[in-house]
PDB file of N, CA and C in Angstrom:
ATOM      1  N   UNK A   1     -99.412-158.240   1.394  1.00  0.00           N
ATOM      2  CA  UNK A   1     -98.893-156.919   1.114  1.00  0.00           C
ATOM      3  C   UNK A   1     -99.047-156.590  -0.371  1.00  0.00           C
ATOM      4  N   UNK A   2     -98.524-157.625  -1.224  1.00  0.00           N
ATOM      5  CA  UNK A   2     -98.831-157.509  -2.461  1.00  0.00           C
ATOM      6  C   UNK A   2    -100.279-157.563  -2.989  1.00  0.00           C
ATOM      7  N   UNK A   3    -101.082-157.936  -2.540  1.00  0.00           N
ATOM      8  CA  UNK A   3    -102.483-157.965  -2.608  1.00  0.00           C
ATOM      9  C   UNK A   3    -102.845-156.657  -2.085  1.00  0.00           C
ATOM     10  N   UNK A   4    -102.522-155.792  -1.430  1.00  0.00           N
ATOM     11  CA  UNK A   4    -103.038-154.791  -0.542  1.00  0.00           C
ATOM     12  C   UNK A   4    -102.692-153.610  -1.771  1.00  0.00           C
ATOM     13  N   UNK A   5    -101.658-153.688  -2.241  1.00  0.00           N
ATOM     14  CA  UNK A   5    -100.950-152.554  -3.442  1.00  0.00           C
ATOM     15  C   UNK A   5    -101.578-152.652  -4.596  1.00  0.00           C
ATOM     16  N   UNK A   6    -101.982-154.303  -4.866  1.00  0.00           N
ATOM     17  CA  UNK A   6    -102.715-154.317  -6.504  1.00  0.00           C
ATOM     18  C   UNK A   6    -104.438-153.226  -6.172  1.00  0.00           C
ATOM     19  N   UNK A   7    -104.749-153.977  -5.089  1.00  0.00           N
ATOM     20  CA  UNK A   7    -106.179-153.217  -4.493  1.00  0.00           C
ATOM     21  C   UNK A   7    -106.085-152.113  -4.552  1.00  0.00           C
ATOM     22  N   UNK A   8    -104.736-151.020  -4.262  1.00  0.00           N
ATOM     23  CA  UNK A   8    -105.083-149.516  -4.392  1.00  0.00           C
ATOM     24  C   UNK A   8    -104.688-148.882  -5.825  1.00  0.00           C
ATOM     25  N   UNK A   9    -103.895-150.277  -6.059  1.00  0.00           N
ATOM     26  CA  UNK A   9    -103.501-149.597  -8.234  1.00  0.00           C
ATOM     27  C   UNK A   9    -104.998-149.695  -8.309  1.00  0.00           C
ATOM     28  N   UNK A  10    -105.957-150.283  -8.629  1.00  0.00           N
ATOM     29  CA  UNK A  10    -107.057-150.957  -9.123  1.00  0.00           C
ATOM     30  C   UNK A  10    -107.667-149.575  -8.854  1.00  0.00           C
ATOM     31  N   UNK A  11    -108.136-149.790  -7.503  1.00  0.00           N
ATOM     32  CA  UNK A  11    -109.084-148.162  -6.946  1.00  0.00           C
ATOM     33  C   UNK A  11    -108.359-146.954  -7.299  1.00  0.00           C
ATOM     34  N   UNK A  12    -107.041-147.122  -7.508  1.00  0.00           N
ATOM     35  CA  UNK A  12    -106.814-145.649  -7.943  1.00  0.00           C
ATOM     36  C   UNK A  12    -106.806-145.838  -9.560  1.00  0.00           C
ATOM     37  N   UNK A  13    -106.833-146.614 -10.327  1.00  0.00           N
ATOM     38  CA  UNK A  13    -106.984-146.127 -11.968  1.00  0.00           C
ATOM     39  C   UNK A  13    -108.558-146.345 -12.053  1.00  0.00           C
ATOM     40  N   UNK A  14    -109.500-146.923 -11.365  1.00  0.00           N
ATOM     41  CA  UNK A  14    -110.989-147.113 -11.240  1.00  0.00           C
ATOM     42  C   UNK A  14    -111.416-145.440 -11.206  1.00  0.00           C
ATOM     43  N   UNK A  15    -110.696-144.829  -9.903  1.00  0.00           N
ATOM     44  CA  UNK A  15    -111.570-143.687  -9.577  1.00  0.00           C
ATOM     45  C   UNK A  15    -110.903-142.722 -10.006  1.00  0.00           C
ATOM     46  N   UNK A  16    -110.315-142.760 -10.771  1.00  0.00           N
ATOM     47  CA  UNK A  16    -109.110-141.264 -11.585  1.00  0.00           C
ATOM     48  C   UNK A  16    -110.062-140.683 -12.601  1.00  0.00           C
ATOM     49  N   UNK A  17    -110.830-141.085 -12.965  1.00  0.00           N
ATOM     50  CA  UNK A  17    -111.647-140.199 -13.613  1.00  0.00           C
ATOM     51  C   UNK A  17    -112.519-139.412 -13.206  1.00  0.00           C
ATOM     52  N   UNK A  18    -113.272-139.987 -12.434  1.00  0.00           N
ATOM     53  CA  UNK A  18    -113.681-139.178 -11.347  1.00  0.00           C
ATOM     54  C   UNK A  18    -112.974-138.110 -10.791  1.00  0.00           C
ATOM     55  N   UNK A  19    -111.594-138.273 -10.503  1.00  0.00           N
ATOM     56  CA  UNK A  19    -110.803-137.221  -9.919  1.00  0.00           C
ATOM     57  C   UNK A  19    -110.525-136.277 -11.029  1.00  0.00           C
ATOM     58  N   UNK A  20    -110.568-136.834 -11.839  1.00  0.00           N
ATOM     59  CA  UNK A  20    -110.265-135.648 -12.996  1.00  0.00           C
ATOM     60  C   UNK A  20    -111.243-134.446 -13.663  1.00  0.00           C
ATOM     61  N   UNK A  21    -112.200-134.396 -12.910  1.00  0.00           N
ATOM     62  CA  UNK A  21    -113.451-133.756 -12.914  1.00  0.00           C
ATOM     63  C   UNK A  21    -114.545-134.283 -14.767  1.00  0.00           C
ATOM     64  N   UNK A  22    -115.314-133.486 -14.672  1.00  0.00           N
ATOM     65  CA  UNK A  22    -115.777-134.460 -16.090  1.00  0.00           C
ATOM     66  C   UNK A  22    -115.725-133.862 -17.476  1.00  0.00           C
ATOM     67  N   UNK A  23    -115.924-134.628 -18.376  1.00  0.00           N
ATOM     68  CA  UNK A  23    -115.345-134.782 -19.752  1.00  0.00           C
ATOM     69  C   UNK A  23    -115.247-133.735 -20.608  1.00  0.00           C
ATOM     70  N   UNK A  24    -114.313-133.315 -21.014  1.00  0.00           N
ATOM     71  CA  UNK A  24    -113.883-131.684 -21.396  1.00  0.00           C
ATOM     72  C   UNK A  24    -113.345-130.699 -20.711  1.00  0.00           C
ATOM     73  N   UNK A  25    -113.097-131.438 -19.117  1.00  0.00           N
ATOM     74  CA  UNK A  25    -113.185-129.708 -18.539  1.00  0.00           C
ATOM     75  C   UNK A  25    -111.718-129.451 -19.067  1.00  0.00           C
ATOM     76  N   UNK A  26    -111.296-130.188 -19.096  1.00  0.00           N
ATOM     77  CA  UNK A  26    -109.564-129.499 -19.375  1.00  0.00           C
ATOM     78  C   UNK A  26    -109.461-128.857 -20.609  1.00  0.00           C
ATOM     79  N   UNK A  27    -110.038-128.745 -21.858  1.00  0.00           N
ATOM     80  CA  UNK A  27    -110.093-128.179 -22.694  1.00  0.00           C
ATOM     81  C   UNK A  27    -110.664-126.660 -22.263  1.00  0.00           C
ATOM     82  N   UNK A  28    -111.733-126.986 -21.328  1.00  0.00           N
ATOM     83  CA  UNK A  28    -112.425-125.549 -20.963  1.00  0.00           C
ATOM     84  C   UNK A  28    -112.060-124.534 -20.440  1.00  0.00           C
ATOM     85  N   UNK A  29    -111.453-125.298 -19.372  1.00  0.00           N
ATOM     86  CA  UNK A  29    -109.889-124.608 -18.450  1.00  0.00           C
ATOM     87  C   UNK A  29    -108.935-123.794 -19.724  1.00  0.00           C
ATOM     88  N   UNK A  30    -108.475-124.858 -20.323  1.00  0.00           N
ATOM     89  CA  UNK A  30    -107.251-124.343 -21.220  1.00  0.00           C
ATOM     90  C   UNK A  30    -107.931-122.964 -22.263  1.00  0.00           C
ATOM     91  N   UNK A  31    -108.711-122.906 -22.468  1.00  0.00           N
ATOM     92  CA  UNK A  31    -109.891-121.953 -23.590  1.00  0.00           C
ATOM     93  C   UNK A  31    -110.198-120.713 -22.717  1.00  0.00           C
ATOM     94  N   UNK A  32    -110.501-120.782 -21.551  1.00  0.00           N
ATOM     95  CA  UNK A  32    -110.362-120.004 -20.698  1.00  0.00           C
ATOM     96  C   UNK A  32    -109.257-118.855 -20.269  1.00  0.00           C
ATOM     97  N   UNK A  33    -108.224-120.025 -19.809  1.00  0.00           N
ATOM     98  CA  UNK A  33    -106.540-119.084 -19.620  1.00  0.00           C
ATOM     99  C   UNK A  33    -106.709-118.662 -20.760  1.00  0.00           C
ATOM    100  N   UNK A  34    -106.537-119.151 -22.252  1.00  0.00           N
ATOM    101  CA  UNK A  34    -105.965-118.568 -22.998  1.00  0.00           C
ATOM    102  C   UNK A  34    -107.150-117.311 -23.541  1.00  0.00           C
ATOM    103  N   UNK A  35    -108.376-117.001 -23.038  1.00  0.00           N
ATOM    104  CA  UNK A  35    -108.973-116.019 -23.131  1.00  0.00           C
ATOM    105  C   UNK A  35    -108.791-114.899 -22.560  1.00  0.00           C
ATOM    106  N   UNK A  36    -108.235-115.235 -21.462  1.00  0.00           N
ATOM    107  CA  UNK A  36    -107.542-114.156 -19.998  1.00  0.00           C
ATOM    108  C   UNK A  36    -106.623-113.578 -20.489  1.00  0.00           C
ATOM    109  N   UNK A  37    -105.440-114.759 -21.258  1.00  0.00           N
ATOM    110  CA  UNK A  37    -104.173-114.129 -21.683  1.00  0.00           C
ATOM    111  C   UNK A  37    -104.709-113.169 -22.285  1.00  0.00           C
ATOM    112  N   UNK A  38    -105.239-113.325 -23.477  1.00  0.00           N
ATOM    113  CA  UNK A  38    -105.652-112.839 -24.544  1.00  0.00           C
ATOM    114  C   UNK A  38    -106.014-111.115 -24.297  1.00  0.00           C
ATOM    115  N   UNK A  39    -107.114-110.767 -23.192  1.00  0.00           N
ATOM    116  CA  UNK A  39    -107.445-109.961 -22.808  1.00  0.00           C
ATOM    117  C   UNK A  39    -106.400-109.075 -21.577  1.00  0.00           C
ATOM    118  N   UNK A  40    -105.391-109.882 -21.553  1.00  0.00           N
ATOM    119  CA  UNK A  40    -104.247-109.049 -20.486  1.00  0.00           C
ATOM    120  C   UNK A  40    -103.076-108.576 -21.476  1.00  0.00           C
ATOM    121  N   UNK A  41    -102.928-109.114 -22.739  1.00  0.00           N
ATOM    122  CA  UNK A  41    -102.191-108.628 -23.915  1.00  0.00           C
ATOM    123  C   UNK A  41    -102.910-107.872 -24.812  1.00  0.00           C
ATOM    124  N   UNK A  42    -104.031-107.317 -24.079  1.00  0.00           N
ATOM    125  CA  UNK A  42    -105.302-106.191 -25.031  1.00  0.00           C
ATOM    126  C   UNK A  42    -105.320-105.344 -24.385  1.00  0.00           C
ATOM    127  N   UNK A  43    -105.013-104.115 -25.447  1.00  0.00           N
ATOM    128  CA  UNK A  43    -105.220-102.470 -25.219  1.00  0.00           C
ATOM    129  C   UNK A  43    -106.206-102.231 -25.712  1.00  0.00           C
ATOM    130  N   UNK A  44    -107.514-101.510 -25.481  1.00  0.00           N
ATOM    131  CA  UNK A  44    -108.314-101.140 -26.142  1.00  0.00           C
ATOM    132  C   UNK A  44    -108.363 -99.800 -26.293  1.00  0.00           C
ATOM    133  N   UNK A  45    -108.499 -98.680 -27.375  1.00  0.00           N
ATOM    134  CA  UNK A  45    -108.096 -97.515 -27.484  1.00  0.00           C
ATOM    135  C   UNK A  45    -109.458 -96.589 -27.951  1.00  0.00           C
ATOM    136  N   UNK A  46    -110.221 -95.293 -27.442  1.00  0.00           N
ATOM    137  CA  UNK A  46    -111.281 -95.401 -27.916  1.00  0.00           C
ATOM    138  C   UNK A  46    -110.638 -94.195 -29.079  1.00  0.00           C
ATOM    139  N   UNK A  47    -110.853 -94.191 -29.920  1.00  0.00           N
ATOM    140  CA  UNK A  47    -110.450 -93.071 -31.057  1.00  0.00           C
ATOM    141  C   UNK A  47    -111.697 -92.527 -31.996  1.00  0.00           C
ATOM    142  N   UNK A  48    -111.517 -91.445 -32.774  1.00  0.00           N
ATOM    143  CA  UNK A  48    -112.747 -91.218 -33.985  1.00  0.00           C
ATOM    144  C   UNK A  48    -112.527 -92.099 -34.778  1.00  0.00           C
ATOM    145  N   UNK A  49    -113.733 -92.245 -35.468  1.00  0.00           N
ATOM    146  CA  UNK A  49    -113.587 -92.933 -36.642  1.00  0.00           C
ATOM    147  C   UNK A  49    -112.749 -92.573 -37.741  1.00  0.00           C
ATOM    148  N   UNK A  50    -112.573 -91.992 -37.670  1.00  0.00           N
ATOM    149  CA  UNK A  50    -111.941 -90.709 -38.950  1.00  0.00           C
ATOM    150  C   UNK A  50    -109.854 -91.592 -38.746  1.00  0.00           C
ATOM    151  N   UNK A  51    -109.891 -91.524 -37.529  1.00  0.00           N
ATOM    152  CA  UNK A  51    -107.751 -91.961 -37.297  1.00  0.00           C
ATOM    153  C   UNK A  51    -108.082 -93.323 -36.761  1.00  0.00           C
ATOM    154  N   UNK A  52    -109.152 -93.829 -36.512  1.00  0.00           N
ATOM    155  CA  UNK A  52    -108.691 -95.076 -36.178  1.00  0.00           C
ATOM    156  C   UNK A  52    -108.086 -96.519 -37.066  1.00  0.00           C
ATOM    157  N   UNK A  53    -108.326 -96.283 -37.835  1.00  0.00           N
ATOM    158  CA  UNK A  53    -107.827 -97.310 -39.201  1.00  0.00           C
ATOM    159  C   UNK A  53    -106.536 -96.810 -39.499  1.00  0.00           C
ATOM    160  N   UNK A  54    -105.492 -95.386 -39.632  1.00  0.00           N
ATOM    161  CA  UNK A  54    -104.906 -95.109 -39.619  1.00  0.00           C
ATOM    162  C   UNK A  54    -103.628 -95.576 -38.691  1.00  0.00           C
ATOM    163  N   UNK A  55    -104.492 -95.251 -37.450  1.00  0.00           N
ATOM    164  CA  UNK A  55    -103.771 -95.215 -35.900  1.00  0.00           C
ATOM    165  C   UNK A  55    -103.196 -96.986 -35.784  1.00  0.00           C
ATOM    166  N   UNK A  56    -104.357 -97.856 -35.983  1.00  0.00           N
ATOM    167  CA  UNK A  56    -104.257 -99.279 -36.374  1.00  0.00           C
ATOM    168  C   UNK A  56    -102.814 -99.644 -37.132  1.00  0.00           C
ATOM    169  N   UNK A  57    -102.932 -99.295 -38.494  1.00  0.00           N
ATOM    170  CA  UNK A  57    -101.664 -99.086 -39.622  1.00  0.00           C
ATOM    171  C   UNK A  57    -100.487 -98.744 -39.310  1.00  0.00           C
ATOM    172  N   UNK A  58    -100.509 -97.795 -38.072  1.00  0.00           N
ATOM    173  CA  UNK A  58     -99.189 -97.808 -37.717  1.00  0.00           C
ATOM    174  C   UNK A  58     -98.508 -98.516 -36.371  1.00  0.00           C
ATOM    175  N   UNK A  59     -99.828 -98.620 -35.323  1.00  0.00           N
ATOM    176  CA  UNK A  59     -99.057 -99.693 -34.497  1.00  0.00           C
ATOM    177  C   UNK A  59     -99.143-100.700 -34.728  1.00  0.00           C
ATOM    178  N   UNK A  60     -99.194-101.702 -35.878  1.00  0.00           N
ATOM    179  CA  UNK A  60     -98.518-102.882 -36.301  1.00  0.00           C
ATOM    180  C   UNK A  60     -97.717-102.691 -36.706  1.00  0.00           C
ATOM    181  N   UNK A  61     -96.732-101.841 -37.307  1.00  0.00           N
ATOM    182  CA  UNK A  61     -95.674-101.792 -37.121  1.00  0.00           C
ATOM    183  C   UNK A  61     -94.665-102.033 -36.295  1.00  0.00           C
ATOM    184  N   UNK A  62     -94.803-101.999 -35.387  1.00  0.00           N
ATOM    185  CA  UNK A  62     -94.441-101.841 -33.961  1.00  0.00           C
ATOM    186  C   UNK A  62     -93.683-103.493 -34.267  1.00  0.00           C
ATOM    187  N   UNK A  63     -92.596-103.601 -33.150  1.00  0.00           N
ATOM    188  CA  UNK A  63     -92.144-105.020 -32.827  1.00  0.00           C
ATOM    189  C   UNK A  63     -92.533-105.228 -31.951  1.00  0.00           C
ATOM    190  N   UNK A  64     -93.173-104.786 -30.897  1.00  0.00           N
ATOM    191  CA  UNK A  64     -93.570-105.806 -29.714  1.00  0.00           C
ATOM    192  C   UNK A  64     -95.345-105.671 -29.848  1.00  0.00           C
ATOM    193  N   UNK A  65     -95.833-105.594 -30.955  1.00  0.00           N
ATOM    194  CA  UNK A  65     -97.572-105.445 -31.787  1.00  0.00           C
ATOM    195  C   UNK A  65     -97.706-107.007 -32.324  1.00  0.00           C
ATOM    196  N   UNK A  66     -98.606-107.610 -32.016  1.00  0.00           N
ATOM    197  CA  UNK A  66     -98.886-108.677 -32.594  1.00  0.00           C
ATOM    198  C   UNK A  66     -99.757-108.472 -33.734  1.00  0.00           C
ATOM    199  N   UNK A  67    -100.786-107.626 -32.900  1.00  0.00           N
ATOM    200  CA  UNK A  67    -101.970-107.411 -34.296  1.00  0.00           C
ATOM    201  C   UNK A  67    -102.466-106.103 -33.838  1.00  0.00           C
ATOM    202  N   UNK A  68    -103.249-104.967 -34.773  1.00  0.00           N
ATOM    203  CA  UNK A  68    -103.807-104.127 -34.410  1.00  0.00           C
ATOM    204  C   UNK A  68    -104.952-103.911 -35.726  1.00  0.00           C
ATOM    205  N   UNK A  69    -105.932-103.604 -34.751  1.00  0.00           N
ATOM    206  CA  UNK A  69    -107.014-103.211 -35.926  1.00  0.00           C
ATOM    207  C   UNK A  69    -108.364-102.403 -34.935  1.00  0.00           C
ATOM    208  N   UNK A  70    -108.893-102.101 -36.259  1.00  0.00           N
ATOM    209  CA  UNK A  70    -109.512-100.729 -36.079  1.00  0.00           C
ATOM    210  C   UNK A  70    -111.149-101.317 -36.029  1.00  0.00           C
ATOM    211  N   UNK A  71    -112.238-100.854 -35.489  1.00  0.00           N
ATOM    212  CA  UNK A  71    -113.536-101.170 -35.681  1.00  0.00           C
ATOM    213  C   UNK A  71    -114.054-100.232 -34.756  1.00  0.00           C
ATOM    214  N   UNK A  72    -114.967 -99.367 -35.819  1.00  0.00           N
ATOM    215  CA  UNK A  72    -116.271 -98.176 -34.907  1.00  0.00           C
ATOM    216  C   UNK A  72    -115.355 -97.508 -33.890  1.00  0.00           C
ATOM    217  N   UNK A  73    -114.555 -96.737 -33.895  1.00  0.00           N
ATOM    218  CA  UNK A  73    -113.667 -95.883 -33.172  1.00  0.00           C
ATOM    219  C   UNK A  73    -113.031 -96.328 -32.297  1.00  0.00           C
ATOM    220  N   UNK A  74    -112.795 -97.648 -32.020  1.00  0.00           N
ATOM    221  CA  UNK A  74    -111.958 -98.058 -31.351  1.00  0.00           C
ATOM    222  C   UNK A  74    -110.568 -98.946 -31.550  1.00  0.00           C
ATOM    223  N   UNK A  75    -109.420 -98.655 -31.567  1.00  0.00           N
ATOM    224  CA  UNK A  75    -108.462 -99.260 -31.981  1.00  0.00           C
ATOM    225  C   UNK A  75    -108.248-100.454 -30.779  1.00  0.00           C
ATOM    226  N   UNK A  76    -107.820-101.445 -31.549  1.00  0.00           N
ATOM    227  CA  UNK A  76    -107.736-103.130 -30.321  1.00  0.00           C
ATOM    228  C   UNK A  76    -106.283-102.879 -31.167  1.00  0.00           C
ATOM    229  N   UNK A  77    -105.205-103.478 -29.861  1.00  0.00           N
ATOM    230  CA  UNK A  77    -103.655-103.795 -30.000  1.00  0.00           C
ATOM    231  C   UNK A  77    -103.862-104.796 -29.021  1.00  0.00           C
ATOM    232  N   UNK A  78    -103.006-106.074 -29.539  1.00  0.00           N
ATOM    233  CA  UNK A  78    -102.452-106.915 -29.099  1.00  0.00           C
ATOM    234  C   UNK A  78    -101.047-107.217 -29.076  1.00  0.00           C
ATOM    235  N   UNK A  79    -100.547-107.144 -27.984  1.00  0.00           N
ATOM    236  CA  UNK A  79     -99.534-107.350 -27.641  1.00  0.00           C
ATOM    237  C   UNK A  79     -98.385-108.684 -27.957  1.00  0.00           C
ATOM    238  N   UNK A  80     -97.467-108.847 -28.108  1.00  0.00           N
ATOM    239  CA  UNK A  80     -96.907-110.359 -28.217  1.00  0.00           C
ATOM    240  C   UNK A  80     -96.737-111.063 -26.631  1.00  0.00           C
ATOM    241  N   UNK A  81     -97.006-110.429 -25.853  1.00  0.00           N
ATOM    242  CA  UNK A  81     -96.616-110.618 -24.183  1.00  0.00           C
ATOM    243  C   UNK A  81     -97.097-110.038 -23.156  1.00  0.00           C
ATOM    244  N   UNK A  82     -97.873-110.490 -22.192  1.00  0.00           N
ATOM    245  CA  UNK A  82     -97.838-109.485 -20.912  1.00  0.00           C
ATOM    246  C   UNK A  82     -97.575-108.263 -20.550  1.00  0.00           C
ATOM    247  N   UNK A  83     -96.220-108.785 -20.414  1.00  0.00           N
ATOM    248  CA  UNK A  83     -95.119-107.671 -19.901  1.00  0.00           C
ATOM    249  C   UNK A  83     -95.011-106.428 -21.116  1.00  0.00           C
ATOM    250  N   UNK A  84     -94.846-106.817 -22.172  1.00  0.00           N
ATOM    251  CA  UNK A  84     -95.331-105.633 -23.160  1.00  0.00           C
ATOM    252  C   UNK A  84     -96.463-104.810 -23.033  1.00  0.00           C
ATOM    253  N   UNK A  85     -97.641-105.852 -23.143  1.00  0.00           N
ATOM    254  CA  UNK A  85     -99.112-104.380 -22.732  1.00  0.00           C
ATOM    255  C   UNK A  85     -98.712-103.904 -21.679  1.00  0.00           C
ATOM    256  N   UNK A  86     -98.177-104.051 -20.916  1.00  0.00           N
ATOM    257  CA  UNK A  86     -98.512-103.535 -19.580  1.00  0.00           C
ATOM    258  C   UNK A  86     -97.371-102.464 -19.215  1.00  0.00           C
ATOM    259  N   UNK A  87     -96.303-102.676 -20.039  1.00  0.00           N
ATOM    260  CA  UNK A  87     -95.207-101.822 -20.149  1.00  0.00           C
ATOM    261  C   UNK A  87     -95.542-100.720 -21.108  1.00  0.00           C
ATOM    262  N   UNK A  88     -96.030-100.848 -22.788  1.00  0.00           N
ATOM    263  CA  UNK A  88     -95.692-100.041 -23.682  1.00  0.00           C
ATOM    264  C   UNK A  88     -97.700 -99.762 -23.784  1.00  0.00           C
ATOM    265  N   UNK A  89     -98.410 -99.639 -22.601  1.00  0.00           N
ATOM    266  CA  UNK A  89     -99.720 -99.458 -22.606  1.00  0.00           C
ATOM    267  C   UNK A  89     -99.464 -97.941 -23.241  1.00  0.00           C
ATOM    268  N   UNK A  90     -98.872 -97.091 -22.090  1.00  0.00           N
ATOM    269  CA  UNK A  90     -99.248 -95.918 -22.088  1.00  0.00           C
ATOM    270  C   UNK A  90     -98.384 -94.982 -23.587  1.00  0.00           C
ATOM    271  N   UNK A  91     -97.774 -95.667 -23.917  1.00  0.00           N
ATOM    272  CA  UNK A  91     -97.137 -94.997 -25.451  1.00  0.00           C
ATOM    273  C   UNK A  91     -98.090 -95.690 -26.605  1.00  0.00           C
ATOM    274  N   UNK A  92     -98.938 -96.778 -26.560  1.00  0.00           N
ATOM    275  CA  UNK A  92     -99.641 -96.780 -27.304  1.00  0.00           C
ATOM    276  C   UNK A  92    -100.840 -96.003 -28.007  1.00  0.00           C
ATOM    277  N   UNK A  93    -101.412 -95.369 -26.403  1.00  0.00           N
ATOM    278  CA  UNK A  93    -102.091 -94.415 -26.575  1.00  0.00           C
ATOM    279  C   UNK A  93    -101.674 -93.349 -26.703  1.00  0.00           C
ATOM    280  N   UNK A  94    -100.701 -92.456 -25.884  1.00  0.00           N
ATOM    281  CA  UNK A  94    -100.090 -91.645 -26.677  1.00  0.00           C
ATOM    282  C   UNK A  94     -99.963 -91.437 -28.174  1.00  0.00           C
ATOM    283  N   UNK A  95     -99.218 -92.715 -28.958  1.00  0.00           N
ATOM    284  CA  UNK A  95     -99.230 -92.524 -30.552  1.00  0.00           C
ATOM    285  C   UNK A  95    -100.725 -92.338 -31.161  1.00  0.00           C
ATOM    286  N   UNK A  96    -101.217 -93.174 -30.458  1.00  0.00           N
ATOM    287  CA  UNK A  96    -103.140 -92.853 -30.981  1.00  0.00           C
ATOM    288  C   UNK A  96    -103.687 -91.416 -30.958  1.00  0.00           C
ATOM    289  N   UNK A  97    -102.921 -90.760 -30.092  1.00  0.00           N
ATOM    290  CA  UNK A  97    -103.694 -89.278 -29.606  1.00  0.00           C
ATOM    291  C   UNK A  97    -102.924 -88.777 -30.637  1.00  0.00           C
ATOM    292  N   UNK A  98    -101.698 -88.925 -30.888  1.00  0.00           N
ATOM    293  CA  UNK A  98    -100.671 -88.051 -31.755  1.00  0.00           C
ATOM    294  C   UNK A  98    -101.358 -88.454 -32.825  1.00  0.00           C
ATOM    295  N   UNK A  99    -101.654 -89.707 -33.660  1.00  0.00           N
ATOM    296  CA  UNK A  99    -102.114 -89.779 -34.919  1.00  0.00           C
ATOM    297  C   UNK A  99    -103.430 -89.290 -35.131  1.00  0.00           C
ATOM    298  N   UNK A 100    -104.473 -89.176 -34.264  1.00  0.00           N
ATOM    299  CA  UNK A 100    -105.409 -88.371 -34.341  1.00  0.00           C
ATOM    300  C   UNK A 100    -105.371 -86.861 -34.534  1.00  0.00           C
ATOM    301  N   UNK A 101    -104.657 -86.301 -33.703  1.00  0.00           N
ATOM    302  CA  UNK A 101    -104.554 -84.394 -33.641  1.00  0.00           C
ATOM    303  C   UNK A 101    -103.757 -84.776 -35.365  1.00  0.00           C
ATOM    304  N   UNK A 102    -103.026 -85.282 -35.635  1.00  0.00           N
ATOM    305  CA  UNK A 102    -102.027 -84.853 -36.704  1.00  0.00           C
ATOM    306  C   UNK A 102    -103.070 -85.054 -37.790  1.00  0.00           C
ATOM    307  N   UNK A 103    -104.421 -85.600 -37.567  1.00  0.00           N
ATOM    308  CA  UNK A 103    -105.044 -85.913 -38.969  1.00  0.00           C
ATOM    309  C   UNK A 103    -106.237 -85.166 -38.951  1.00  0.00           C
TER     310      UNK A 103
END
């Protein structure tokens, strides 16, 4: 019996690597989610060039803004959370439209 248990410790730390698919993927996996996150806590805003650096400047202000910045008429906001982009999406753009007409 005890011989029968060392035999499957053995085959199971032998073939665990194998089970673990191969070398890196878990880093790749993890680089991945956190690219997804990344892009599910992203607003992308298309604006003129003229308010978008502006528009940028003021939603970092924001407390639930992680980062915002401006490039070729489009304002990128990042969110600190999910549930934030997906909640305060539509007032983001709103303020974008407002800081545009106002300029």
């Amino acid at each position: 019996m005890k011989f029968a248990a060392v035999i499957a410790v053995a085959a199971g730390l032998v073939a665990f690597p194998a089970m673990a698919g191969p070398a890196g993927h878990g880093l790749t996996f993890t680089e991945e989610v956190a690219k997804k996150n990344l892009q599910k806590r992203t607003v992308k805003i298309a604006a003129a060039s003229s308010c978008a650096a502006p528009a940028a400047v003021e939603l970092a202000k924001r407390d639930d803004v992680a980062t915002a910045k401006a490039k070729e008429g489009v304002v990128r906001v990042v969110f600190h959370s999910v549930d934030a982009a997906a909640a305060q999406e539509g007032a983001v753009r709103a303020a974008v439209s407002d800081i545009c007409r106002a300029a």
